[in-house]
C-alpha atoms as a PDB file:
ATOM      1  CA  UNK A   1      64.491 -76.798 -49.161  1.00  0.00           C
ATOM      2  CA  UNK A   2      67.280 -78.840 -50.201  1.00  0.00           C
ATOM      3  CA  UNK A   3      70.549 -78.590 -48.333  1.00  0.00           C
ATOM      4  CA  UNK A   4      73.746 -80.230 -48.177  1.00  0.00           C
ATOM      5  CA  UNK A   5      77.538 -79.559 -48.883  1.00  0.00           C
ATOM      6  CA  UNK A   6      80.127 -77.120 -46.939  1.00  0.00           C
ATOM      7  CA  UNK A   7      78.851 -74.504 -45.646  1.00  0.00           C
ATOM      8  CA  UNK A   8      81.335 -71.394 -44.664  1.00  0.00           C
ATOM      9  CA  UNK A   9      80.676 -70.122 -41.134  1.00  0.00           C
ATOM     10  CA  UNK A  10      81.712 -66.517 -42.284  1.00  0.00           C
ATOM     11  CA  UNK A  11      84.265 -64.286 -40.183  1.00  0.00           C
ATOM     12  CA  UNK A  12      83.123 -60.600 -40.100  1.00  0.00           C
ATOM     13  CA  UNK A  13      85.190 -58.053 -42.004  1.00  0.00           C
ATOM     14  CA  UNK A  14      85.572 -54.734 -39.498  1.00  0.00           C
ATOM     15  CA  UNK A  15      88.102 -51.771 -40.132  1.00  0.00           C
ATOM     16  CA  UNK A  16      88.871 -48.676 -38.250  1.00  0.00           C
ATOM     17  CA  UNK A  17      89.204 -48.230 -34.520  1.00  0.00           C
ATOM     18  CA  UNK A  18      85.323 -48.854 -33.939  1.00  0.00           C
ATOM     19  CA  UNK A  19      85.560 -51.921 -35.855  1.00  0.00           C
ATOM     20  CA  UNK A  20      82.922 -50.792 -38.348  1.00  0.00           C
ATOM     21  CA  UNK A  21      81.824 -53.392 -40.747  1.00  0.00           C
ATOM     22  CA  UNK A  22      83.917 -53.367 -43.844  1.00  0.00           C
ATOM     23  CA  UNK A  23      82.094 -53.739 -46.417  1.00  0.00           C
ATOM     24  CA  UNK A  24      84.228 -53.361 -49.644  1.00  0.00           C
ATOM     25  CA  UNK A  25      85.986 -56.505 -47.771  1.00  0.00           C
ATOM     26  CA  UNK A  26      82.876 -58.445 -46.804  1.00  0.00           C
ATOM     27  CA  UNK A  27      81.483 -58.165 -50.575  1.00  0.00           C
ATOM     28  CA  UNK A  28      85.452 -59.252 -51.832  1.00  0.00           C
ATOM     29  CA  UNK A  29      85.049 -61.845 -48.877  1.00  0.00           C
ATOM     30  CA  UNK A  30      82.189 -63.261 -50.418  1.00  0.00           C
ATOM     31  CA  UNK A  31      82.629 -62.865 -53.522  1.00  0.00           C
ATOM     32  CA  UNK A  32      85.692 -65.596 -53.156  1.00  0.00           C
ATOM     33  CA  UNK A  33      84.070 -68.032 -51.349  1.00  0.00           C
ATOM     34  CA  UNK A  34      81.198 -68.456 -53.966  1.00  0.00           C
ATOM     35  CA  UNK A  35      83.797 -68.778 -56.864  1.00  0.00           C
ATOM     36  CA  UNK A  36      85.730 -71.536 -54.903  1.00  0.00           C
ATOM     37  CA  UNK A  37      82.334 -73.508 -54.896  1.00  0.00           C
ATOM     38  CA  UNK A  38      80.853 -73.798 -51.821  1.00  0.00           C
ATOM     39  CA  UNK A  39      77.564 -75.322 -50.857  1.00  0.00           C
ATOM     40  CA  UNK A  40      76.208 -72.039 -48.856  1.00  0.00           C
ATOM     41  CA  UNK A  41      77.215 -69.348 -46.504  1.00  0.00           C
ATOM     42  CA  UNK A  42      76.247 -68.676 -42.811  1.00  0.00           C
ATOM     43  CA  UNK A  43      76.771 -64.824 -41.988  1.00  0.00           C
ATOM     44  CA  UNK A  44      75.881 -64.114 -38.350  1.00  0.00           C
ATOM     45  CA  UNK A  45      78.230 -67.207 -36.837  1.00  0.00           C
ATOM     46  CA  UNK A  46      79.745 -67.916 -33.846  1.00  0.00           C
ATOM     47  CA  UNK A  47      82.915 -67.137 -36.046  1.00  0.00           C
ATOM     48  CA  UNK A  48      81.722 -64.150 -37.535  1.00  0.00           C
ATOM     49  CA  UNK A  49      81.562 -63.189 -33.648  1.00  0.00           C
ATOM     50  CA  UNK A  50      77.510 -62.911 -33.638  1.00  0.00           C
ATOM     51  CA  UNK A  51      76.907 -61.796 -29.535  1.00  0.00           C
ATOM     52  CA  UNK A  52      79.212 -58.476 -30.581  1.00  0.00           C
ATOM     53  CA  UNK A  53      77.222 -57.075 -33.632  1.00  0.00           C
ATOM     54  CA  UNK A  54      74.687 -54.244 -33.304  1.00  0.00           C
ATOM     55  CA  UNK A  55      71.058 -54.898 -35.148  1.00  0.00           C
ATOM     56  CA  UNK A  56      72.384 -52.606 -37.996  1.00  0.00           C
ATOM     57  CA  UNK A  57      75.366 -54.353 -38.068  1.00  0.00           C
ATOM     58  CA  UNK A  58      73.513 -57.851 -38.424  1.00  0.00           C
ATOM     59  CA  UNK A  59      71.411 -55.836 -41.139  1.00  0.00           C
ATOM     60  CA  UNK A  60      74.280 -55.080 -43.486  1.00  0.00           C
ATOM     61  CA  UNK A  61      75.813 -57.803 -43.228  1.00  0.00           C
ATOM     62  CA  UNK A  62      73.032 -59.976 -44.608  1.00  0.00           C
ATOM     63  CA  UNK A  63      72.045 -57.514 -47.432  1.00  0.00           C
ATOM     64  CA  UNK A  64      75.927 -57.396 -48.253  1.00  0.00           C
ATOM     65  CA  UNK A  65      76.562 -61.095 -48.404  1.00  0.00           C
ATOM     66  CA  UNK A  66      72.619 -61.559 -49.926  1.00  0.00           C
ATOM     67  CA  UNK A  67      73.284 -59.146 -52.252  1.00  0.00           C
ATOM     68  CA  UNK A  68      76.932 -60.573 -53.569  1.00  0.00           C
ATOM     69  CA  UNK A  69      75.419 -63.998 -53.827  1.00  0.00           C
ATOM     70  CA  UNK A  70      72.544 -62.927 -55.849  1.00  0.00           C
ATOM     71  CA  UNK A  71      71.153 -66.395 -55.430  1.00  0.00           C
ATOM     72  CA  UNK A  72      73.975 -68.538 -56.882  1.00  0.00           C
ATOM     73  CA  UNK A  73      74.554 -70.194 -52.915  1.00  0.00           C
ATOM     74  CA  UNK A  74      72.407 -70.945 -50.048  1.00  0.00           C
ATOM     75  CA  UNK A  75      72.711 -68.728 -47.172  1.00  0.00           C
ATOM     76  CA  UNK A  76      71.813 -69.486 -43.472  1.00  0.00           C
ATOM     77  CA  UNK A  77      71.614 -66.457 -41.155  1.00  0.00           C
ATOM     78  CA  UNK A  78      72.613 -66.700 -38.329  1.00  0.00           C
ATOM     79  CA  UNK A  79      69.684 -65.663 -36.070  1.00  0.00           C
ATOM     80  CA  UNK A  80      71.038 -65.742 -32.207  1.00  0.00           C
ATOM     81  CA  UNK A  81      69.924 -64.098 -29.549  1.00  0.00           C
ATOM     82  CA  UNK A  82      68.710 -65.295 -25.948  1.00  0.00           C
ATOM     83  CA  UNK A  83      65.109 -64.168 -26.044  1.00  0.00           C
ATOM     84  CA  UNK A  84      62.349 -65.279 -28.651  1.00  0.00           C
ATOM     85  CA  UNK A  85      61.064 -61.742 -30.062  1.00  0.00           C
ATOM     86  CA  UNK A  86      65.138 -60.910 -30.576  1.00  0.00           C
ATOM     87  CA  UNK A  87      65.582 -63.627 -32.225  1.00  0.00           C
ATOM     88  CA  UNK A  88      62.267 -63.012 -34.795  1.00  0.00           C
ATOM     89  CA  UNK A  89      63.498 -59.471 -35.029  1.00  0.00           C
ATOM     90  CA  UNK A  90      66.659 -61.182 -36.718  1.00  0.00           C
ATOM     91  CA  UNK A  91      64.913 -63.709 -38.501  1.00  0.00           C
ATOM     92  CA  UNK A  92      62.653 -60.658 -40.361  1.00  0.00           C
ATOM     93  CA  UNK A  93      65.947 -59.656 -41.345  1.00  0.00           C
ATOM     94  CA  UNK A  94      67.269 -62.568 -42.683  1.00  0.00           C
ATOM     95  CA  UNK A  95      64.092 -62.519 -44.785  1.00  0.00           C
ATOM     96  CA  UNK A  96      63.731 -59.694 -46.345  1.00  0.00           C
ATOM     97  CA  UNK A  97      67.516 -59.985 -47.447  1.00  0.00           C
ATOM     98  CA  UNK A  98      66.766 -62.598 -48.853  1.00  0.00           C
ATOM     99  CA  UNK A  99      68.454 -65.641 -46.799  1.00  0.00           C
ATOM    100  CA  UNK A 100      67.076 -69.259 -47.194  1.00  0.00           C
ATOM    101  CA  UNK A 101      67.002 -70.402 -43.359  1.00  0.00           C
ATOM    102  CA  UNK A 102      68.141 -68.751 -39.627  1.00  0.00           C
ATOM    103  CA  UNK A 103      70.061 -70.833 -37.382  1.00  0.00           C
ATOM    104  CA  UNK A 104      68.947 -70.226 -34.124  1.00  0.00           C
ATOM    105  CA  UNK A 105      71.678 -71.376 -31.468  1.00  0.00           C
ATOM    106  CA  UNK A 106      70.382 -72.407 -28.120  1.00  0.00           C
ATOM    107  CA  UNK A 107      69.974 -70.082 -25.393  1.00  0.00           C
ATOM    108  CA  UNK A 108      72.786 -69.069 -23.252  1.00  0.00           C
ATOM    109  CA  UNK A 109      74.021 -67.404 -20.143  1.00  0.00           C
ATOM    110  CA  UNK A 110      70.826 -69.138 -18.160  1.00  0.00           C
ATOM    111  CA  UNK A 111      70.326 -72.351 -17.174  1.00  0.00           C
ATOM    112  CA  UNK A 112      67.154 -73.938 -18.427  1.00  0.00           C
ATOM    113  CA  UNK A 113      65.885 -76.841 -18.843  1.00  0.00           C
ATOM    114  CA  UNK A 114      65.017 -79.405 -21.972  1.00  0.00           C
ATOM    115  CA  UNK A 115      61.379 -78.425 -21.613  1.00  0.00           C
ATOM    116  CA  UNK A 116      62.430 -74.363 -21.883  1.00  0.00           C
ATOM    117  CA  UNK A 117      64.380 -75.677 -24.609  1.00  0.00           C
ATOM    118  CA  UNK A 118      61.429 -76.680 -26.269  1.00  0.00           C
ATOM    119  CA  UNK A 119      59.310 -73.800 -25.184  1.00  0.00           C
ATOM    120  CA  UNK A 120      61.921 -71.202 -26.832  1.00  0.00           C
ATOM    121  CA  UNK A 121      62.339 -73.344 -30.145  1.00  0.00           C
ATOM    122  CA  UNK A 122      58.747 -74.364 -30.725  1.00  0.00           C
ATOM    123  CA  UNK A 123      57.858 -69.807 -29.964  1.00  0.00           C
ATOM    124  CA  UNK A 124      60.504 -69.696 -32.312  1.00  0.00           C
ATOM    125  CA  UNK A 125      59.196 -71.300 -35.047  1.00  0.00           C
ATOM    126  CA  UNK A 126      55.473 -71.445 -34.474  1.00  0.00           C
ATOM    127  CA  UNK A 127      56.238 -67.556 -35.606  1.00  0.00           C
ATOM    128  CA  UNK A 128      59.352 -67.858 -38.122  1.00  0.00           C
ATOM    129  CA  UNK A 129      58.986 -66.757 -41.668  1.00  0.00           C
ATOM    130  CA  UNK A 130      61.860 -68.635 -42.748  1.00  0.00           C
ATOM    131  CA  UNK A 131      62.642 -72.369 -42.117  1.00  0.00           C
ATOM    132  CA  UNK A 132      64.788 -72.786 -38.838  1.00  0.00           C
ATOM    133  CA  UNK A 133      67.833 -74.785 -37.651  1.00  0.00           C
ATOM    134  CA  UNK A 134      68.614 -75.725 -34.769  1.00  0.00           C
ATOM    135  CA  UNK A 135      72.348 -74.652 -33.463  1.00  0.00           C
ATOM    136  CA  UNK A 136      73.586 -77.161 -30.922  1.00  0.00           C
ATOM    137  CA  UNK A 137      77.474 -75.772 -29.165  1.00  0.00           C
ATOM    138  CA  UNK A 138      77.002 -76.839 -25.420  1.00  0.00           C
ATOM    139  CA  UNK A 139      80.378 -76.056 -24.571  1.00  0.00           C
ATOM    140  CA  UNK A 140      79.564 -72.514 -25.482  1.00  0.00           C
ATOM    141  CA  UNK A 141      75.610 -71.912 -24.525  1.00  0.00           C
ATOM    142  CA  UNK A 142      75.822 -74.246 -21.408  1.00  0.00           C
ATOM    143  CA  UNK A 143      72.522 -76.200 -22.747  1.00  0.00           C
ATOM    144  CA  UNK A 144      72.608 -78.739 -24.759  1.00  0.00           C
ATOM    145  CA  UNK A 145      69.706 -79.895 -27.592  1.00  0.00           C
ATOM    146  CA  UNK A 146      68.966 -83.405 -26.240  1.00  0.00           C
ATOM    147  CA  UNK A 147      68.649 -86.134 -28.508  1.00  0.00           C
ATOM    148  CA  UNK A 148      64.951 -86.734 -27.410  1.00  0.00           C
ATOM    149  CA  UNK A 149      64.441 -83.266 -27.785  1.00  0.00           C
ATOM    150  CA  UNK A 150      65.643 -82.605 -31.388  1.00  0.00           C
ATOM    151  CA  UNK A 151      63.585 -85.756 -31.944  1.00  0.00           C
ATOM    152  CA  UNK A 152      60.520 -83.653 -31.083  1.00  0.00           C
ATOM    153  CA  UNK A 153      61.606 -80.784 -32.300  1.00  0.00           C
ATOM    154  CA  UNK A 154      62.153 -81.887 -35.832  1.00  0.00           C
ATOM    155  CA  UNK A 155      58.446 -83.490 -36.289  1.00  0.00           C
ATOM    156  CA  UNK A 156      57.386 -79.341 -36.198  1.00  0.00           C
ATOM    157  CA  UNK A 157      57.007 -78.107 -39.483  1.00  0.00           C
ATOM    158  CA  UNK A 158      59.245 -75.070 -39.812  1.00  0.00           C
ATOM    159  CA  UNK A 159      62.296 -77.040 -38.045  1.00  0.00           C
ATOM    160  CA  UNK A 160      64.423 -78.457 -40.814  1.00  0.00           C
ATOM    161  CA  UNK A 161      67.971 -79.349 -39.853  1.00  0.00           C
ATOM    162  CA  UNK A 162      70.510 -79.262 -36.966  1.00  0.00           C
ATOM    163  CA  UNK A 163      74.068 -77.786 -37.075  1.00  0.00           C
ATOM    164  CA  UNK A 164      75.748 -80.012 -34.488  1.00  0.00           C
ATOM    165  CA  UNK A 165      78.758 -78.403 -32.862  1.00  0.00           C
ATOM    166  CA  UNK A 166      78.858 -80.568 -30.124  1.00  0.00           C
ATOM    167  CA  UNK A 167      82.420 -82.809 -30.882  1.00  0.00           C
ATOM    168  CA  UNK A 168      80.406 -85.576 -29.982  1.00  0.00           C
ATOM    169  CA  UNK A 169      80.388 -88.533 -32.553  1.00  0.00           C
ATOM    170  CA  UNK A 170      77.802 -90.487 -31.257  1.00  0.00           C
ATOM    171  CA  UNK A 171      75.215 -87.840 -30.576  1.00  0.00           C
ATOM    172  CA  UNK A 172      76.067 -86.861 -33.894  1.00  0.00           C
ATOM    173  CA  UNK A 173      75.271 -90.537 -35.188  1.00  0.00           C
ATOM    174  CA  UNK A 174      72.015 -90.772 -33.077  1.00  0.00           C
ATOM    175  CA  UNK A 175      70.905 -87.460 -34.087  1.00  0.00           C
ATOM    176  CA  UNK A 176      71.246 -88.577 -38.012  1.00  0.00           C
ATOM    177  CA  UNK A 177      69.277 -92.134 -37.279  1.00  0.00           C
ATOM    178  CA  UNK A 178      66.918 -91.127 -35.006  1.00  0.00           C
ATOM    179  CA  UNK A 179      65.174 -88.145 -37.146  1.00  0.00           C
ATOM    180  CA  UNK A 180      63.471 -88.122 -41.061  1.00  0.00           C
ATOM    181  CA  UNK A 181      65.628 -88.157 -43.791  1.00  0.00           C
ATOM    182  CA  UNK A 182      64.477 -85.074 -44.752  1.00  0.00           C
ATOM    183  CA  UNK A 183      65.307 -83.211 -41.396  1.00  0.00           C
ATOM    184  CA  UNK A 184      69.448 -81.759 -42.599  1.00  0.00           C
ATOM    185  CA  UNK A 185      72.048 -82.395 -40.204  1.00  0.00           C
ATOM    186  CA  UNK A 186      75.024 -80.439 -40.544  1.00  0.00           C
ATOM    187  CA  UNK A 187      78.466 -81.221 -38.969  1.00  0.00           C
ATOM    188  CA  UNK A 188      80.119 -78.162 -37.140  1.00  0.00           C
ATOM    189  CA  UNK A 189      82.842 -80.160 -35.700  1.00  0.00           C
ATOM    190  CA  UNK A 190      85.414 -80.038 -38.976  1.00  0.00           C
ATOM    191  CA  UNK A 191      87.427 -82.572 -37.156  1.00  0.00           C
ATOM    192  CA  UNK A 192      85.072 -84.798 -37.718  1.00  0.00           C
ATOM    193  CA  UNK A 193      84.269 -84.210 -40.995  1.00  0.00           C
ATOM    194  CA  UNK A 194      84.940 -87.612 -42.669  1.00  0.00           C
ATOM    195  CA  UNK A 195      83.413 -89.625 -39.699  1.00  0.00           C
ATOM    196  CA  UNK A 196      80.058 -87.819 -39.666  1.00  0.00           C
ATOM    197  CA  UNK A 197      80.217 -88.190 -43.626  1.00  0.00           C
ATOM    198  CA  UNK A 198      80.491 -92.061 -42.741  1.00  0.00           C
ATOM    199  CA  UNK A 199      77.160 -91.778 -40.667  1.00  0.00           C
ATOM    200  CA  UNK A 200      75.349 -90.115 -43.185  1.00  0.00           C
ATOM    201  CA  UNK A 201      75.419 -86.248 -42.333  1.00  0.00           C
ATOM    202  CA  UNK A 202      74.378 -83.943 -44.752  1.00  0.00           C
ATOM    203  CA  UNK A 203      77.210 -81.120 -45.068  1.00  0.00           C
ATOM    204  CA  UNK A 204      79.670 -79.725 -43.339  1.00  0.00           C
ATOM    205  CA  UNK A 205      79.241 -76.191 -41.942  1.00  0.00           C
ATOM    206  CA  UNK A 206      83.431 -75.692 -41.891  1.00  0.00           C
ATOM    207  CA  UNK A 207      85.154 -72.918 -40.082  1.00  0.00           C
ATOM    208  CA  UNK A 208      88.476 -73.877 -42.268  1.00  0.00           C
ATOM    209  CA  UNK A 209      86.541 -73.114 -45.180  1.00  0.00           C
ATOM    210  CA  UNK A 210      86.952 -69.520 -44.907  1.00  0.00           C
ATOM    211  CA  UNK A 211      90.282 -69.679 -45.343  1.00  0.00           C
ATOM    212  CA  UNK A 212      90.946 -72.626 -47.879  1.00  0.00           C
ATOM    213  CA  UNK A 213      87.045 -72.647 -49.096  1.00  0.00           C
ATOM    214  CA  UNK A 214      87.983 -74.883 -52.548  1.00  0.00           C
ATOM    215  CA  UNK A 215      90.052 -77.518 -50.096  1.00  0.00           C
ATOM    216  CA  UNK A 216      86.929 -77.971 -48.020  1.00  0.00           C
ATOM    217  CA  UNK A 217      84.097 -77.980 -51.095  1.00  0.00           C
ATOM    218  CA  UNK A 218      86.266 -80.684 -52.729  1.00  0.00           C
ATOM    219  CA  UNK A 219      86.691 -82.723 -49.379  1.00  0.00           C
ATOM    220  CA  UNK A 220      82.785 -83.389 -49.321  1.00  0.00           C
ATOM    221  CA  UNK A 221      82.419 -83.907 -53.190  1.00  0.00           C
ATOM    222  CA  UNK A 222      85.341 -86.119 -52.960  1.00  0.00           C
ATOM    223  CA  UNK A 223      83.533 -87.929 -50.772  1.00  0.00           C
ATOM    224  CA  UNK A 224      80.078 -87.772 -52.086  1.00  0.00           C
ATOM    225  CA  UNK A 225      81.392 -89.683 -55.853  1.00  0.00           C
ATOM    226  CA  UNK A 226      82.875 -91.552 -53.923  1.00  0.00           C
ATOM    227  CA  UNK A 227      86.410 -91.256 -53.423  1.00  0.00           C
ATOM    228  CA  UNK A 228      87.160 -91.695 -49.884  1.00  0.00           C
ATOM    229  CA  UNK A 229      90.509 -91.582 -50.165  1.00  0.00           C
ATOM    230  CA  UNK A 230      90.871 -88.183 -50.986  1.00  0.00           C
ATOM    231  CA  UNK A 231      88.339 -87.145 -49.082  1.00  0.00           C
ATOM    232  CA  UNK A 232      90.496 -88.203 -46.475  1.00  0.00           C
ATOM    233  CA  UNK A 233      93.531 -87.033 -47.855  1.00  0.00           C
ATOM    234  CA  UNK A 234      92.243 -83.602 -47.605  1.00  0.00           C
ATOM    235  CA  UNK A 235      91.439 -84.516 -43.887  1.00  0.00           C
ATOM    236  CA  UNK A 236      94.701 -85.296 -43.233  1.00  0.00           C
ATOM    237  CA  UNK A 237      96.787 -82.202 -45.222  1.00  0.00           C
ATOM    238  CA  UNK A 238      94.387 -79.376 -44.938  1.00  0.00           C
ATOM    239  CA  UNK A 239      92.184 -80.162 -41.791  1.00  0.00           C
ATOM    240  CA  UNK A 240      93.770 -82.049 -39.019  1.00  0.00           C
ATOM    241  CA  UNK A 241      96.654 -79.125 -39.464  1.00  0.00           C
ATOM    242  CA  UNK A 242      93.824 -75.918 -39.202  1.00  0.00           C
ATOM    243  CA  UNK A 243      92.352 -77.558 -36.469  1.00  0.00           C
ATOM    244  CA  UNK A 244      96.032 -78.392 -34.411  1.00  0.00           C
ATOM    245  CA  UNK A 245      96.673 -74.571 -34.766  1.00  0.00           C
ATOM    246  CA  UNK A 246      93.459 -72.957 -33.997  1.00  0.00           C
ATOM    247  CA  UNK A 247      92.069 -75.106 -31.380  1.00  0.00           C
ATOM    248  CA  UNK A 248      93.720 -72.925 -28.421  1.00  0.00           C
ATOM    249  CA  UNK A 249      93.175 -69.804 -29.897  1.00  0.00           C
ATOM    250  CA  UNK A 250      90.650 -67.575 -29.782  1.00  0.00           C
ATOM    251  CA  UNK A 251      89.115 -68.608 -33.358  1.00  0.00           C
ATOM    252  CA  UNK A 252      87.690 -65.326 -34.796  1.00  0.00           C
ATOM    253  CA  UNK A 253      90.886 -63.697 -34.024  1.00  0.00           C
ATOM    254  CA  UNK A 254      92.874 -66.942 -35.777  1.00  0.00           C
ATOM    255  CA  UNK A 255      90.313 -66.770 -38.911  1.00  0.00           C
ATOM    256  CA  UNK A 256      90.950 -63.364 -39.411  1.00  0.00           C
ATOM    257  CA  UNK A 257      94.806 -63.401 -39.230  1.00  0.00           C
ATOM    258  CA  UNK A 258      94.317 -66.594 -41.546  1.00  0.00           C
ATOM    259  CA  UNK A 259      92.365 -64.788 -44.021  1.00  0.00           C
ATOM    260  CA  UNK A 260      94.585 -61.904 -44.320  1.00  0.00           C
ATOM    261  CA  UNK A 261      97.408 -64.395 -44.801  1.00  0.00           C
ATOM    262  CA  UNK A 262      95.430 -65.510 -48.337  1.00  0.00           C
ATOM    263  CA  UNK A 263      95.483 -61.903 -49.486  1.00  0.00           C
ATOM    264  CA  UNK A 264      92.278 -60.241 -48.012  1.00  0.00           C
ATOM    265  CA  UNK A 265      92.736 -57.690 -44.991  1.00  0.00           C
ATOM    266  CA  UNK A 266      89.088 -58.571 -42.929  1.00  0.00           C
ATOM    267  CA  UNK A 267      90.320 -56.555 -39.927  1.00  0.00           C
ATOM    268  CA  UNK A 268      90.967 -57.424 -36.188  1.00  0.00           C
ATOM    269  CA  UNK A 269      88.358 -59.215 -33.635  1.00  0.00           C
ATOM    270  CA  UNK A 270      85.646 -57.055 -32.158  1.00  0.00           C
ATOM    271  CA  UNK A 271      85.605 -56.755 -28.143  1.00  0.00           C
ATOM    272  CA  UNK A 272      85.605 -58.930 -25.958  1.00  0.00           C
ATOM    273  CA  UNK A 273      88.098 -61.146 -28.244  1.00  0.00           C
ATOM    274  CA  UNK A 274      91.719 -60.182 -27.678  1.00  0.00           C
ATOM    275  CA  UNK A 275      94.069 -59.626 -30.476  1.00  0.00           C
ATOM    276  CA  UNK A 276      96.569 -62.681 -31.297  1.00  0.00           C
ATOM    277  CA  UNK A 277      99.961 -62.218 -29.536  1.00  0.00           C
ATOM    278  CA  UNK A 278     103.174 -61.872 -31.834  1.00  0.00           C
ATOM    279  CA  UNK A 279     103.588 -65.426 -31.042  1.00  0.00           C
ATOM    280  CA  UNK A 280     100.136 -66.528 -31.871  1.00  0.00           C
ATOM    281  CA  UNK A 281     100.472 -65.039 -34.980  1.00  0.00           C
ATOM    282  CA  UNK A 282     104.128 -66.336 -35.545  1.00  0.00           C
ATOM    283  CA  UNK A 283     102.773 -69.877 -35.136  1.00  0.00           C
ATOM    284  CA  UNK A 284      99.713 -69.736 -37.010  1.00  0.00           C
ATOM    285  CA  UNK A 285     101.459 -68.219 -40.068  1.00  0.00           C
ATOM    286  CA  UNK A 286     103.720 -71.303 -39.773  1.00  0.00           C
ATOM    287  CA  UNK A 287     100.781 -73.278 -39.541  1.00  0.00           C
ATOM    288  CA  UNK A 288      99.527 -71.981 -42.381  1.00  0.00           C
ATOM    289  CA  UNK A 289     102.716 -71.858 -44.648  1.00  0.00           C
ATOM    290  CA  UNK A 290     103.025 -75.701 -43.922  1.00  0.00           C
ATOM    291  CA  UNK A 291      99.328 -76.312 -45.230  1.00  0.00           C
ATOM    292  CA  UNK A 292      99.742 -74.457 -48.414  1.00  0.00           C
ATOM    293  CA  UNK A 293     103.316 -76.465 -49.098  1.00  0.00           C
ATOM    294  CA  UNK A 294     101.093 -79.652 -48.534  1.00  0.00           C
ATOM    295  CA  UNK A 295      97.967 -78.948 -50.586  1.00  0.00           C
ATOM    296  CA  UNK A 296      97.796 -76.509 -53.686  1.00  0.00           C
ATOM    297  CA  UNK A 297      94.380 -75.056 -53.801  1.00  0.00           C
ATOM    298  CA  UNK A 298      93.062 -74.242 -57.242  1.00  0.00           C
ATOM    299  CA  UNK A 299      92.739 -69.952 -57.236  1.00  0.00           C
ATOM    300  CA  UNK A 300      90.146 -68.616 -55.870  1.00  0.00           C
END
């Protein structure tokens, strides 16, 4: 499998009280992210709030972004859950809709261990039908992928990349140098989009991409032919600015408001996320009205 580029980390379109999946909005959703040229889509993210949708919900969501794409992008599934058979009962999914790969996050909630790290990922994909990466977000799962360990982990057959969400630029760096050029490693820290481009990563899976998905496809062809500089001007006008206003806020909840802002109602967060304050929203549709005056992105 060949993989590189930006990669969306979708938000979830809900509507209604129960926050049902929308998916009139989900199929327009997707719909514009393919025509602003990105690299691939990941339904099922940590953005697209994963730990709150139902089986079902995980179902239609795939076969409603699979189906849309109708193989003109890559998709990675998001394939998350805390014990192995979940996560293969997701992964079955993912298949027969027709994704490409299932990121599998590391476990959360208990404590383990980097040898019940290895356990879970080697059950994983000892019994995956599709090819598996590896989702490392410490901050978030309270276990980190060691560097030894993805080391290990990417000599097994049907583990093929990392999306590192870490913030960490030097296990980012060691991670790249220290595995086969043929195992992906994907950048989920957008902040550090340029410098993990520097160090040879292979895309960028972007949570500003949702909302300004042309800004972020061009940032890594920009750099890719080789023209740093506005690779890094798009750093400086589009990113750093996303990332100053979203950082302290929950960031489904700021995606979605964002979204809606670009013309395309995708619903509120589903519980436990709160809904943005008046404020929150105030600032972030500052933030966002000071992007736009700084960068025009081609329609999408």
């Amino acid at each position: 499998m060949n993989l590189s580029g930006t990669v969306v980390p979708m938000a979830t379109p809900t509507r209604g009280p129960q926050r049902a999946i929308d998916d009139e909005a989900l199929r327009e959703f997707t719909g514009r992210l393919i025509d602003a040229g990105v690299h691939g889509l990941f339904p099922g993210s940590s953005i697209g709030e994963f730990p709150s949708l139902t089986t079902p919900q995980h179902r239609e969501i795939l076969e409603t972004v699979a189906d849309v794409a109708d193989g003109r992008t890559k998709i990675l599934a998001g394939c998350c859950e805390t014990n192995v058979s979940a996560v293969l009962e997701k992964v079955a999914i993912a298949e027969a809709a027709g994704a490409h790969a299932a990121v599998v996050v590391a476990p959360y909630y208990l404590k383990t261990t980097q040898g019940g790290l290895e356990r879970f990922f080697t059950a994983v994909a000892d019994q995956s039908s599709l090819p598996v990466m590896l989702y490392n977000i410490p901050q978030l799962t309270g276990n980190e992928i060691g560097i030894e360990l993805v080391q290990r982990l990417a000599d097994h057959d049907g583990i093929v990349g990392l999306k590192d969400t870490s913030g960490d630029l030097t296990y980012h760096y060691r991670v790249v140098e220290e595995t086969p050029e043929e195992f992906f490693v994907f950048q989920g820290a957008t902040e550090l989009a340029t410098a993990s481009l520097d160090l040879g990563t292979d895309g960028l899976i972007a949570g500003p991409a949702n909302v300004f998905p042309s800004a972020m496809a061009d940032l890594y062809e920009a750099y890719e032919r080789g023209d740093v500089a506005e690779a890094r001007r798009l750093m400086r006008v589009v990113v750093a600015p996303f990332v100053s206003a979203t950082s302290d806020l929950p960031t489904a909840a700021a995606m979605k408001h964002l979204v809606e802002l670009r013309g395309l109602d995708i619903g509120g967060p589903l519980p436990p996320l709160p809904e943005l304050t008046d404020e929150e929203r105030a600032s972030l549709s500052a933030a966002y009205q000071q992007i736009t005056e700084r960068f025009s992105e081609r329609a999408v």
